[in-house]
Protein backbone atom coordinates (compact mmCIF):
# COMPACT_ATOMS: atom_id res chain seq x y z
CA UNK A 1 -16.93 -21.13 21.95
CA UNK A 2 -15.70 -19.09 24.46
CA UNK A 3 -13.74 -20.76 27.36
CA UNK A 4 -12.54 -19.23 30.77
CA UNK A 5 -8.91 -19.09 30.57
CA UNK A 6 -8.44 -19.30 27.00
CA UNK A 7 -6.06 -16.98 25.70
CA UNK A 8 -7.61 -16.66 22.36
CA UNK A 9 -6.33 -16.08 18.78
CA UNK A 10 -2.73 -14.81 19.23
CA UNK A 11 -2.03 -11.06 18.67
CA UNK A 12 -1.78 -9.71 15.04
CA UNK A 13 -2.76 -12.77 13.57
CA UNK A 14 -5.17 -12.78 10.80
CA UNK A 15 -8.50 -14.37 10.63
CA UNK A 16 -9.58 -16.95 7.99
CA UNK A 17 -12.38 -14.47 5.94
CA UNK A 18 -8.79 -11.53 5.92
CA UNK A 19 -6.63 -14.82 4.57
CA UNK A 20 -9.58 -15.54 1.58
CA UNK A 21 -9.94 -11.90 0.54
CA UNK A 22 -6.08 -11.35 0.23
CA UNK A 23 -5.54 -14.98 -1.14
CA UNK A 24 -8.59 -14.21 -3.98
CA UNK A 25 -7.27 -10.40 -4.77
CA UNK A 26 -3.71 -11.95 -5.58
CA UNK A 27 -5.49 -14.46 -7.81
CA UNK A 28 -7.30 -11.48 -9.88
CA UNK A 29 -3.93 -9.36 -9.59
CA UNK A 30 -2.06 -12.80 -11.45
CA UNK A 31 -5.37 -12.96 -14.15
CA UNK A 32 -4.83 -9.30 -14.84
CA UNK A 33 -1.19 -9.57 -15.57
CA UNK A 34 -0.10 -8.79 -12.29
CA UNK A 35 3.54 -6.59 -12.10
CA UNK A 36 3.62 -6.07 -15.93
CA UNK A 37 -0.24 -5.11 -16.45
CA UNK A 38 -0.03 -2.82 -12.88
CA UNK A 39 3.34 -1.41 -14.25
CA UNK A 40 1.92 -0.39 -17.38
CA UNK A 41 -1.41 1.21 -15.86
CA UNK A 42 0.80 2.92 -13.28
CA UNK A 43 2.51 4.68 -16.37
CA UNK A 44 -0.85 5.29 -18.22
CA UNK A 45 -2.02 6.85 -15.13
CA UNK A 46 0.60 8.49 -12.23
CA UNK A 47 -1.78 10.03 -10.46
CA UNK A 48 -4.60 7.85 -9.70
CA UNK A 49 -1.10 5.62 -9.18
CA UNK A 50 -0.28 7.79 -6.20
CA UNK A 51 -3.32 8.25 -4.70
CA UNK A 52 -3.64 4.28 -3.92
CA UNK A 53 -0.46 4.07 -3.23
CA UNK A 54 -0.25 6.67 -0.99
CA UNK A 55 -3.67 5.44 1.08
CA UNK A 56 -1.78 2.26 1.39
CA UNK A 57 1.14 3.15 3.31
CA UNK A 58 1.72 4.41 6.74
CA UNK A 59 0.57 8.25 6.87
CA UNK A 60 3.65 8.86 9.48
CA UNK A 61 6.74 6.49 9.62
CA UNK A 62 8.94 7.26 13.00
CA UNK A 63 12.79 8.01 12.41
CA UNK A 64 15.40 8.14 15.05
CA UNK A 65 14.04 10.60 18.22
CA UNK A 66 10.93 12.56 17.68
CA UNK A 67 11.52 13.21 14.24
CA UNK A 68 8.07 11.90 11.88
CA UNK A 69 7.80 12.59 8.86
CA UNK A 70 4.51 12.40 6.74
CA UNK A 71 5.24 9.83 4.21
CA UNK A 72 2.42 11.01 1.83
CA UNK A 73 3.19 14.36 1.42
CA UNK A 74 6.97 12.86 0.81
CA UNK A 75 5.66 11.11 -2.24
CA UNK A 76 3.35 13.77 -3.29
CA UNK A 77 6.71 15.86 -3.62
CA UNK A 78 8.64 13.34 -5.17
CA UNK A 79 6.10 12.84 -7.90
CA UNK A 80 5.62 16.44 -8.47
CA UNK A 81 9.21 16.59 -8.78
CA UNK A 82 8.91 14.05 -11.58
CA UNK A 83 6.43 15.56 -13.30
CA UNK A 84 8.42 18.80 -13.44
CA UNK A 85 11.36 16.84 -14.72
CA UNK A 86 9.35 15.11 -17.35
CA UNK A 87 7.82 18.33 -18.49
CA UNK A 88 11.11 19.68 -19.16
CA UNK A 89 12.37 17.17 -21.45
């Protein structure tokens, strides 16, 4: 319960029902085959690859002054670029 005075949970620490989820999705990841299986899916399927990927990283990352750039469109481009590459083996 609440008490006058207490500061509470600290800042940016993660509560216990956060800690289960992430703790029971690496468990799954490990039963699916984790780095090998995700590696091989990622291959199977680029695209679908980059679209999590790319909703699960920073949209802006700050660089030196008030240069931002927008990391998703970065990778969009880089995996275009790929593609392209690939296409013209």
């Amino acid at each position: 319960m609440f008490q006058k005075g207490n500061p509470g949970k600290p800042k940016g620490s993660k509560n216990k029902v956060s800690f289960d989820v992430v703790k029971s999705i690496q468990g799954v990841y490990g039963w699916l085959g984790g780095d090998v299986a995700l590696l091989e899916w990622a291959k199977s399927n680029p695209e679908e690859f980059y679209k999590i990927v790319a909703k699960l990283i920073p949209k802006e990352i700050k660089l030196e002054g008030s240069m931002q750039v927008t990391f998703k469109e970065a990778l969009i481009e880089a995996a275009l670029a790929r593609k392209k590459q690939t296409e013209s083996k």
